[in-house]
N, C-alpha and C. Protein backbone atom coordinates (compact mmCIF):
# COMPACT_ATOMS: atom_id res chain seq x y z
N UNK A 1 0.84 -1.20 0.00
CA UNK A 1 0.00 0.00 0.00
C UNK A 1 0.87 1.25 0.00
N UNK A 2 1.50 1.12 1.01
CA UNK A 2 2.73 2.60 1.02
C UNK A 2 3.56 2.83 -0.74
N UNK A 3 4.29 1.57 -1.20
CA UNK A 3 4.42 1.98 -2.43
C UNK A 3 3.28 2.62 -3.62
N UNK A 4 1.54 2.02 -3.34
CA UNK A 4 0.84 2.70 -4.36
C UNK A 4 0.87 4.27 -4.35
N UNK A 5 1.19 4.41 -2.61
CA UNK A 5 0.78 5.73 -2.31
C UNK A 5 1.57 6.31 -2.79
N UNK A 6 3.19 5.88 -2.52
CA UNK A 6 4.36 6.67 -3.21
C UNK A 6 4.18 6.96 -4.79
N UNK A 7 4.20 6.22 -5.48
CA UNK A 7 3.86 6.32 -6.66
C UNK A 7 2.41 7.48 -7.42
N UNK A 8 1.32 7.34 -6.60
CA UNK A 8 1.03 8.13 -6.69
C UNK A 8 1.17 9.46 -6.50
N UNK A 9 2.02 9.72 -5.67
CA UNK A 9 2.36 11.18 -4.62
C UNK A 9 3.52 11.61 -6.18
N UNK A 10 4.47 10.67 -6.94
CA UNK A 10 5.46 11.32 -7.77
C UNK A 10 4.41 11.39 -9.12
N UNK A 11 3.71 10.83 -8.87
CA UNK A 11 2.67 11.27 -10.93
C UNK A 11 2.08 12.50 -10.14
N UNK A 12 1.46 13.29 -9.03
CA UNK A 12 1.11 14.23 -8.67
C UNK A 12 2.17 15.46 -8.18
N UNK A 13 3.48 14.55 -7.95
CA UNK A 13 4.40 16.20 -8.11
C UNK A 13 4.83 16.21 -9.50
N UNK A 14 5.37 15.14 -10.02
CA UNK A 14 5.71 15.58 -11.65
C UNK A 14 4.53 16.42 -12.21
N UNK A 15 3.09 15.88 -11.97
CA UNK A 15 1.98 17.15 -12.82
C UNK A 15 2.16 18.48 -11.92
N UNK A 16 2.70 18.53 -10.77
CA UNK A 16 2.67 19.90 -10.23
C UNK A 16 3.58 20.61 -10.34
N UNK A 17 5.01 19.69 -11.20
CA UNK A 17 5.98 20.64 -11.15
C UNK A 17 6.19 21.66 -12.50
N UNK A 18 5.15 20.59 -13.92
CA UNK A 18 4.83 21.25 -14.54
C UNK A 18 3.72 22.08 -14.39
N UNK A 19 2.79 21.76 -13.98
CA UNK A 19 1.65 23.22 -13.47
C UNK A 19 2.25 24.22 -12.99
N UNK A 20 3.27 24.04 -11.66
CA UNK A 20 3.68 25.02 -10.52
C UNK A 20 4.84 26.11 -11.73
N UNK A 21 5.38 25.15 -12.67
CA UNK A 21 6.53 25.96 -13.28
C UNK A 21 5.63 27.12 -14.22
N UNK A 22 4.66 26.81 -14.52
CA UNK A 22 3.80 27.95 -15.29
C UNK A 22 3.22 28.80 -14.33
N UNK A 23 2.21 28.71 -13.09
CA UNK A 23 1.68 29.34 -12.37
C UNK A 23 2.81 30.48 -11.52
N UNK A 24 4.14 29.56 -11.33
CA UNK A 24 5.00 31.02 -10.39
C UNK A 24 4.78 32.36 -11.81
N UNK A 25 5.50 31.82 -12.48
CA UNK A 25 5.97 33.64 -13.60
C UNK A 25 4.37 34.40 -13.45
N UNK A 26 3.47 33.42 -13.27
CA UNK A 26 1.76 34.51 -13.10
C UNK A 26 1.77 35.02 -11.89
N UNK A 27 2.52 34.47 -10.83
CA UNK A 27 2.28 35.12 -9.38
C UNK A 27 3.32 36.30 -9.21
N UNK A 28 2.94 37.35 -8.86
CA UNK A 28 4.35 38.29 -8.63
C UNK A 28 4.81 38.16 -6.79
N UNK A 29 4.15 38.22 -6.38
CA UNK A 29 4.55 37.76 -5.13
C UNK A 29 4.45 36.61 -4.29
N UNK A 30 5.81 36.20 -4.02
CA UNK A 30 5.92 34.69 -3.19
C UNK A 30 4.88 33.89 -2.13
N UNK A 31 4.05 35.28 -1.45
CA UNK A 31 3.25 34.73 -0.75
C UNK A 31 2.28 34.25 -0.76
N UNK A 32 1.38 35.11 -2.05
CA UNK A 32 0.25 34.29 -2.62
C UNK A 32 0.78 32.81 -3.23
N UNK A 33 1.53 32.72 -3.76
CA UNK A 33 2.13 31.92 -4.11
C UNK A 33 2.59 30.29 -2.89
N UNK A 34 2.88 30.81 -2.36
CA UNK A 34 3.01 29.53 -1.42
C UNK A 34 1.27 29.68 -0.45
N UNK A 35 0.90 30.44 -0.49
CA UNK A 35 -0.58 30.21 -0.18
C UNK A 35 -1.69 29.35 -0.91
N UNK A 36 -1.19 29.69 -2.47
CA UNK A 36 -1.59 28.39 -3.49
C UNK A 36 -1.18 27.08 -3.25
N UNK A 37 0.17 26.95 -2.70
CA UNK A 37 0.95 25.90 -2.79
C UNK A 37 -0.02 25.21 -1.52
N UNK A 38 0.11 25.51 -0.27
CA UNK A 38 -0.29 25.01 0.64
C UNK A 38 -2.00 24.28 0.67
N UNK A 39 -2.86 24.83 -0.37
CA UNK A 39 -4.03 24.43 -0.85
C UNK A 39 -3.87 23.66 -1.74
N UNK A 40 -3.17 23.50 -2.36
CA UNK A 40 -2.82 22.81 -3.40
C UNK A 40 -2.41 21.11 -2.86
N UNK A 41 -1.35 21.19 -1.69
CA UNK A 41 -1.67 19.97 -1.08
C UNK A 41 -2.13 19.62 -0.53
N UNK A 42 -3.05 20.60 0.36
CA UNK A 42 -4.30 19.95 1.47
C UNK A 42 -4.86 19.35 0.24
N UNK A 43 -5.47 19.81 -0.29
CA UNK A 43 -6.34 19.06 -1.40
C UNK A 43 -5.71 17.81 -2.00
N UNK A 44 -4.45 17.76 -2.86
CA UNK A 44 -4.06 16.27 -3.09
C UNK A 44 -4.07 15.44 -1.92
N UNK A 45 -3.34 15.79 -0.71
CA UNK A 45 -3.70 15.22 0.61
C UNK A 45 -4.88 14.24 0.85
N UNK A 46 -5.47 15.21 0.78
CA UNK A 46 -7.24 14.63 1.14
C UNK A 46 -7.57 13.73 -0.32
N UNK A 47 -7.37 13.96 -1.65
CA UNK A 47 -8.14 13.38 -2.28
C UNK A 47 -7.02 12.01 -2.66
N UNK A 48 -5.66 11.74 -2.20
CA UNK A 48 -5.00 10.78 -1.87
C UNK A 48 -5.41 9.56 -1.01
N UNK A 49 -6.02 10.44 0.51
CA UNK A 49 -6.39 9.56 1.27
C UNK A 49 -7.89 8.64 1.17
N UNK A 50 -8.58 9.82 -0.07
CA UNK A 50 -10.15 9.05 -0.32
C UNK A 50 -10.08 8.09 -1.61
N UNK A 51 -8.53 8.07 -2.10
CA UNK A 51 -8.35 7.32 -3.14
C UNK A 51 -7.95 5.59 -2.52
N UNK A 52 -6.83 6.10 -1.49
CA UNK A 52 -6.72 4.65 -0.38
C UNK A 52 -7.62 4.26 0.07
N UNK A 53 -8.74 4.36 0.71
CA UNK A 53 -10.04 4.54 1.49
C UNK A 53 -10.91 3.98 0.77
């Protein structure tokens, strides 16, 4: 189980690192910016754990 999870967790940062690499140059400031970020994984978070579940 821990490996499905792993595996899933790297197909969801590889899509975020291409999402995240387009969304910074739109943010001008860092803070909104990691304010996205932090919603960004509550949400994979949660929809990770209703995928194990």
């Amino acid at each position: 189980m821990e490996k499905k999870q792993q595996c899933g967790q790297d197909i969801l940062r590889s899509l975020l690192s291409k999402r995240t690499s387009i969304d910074v140059s739109s943010y001008e400031t860092p803070s909104v910016y990691l304010d996205m970020d932090q919603i960004v994984h509550k949400t994979l978070n949660s929809t990770i754990l209703s995928i194990e579940f």
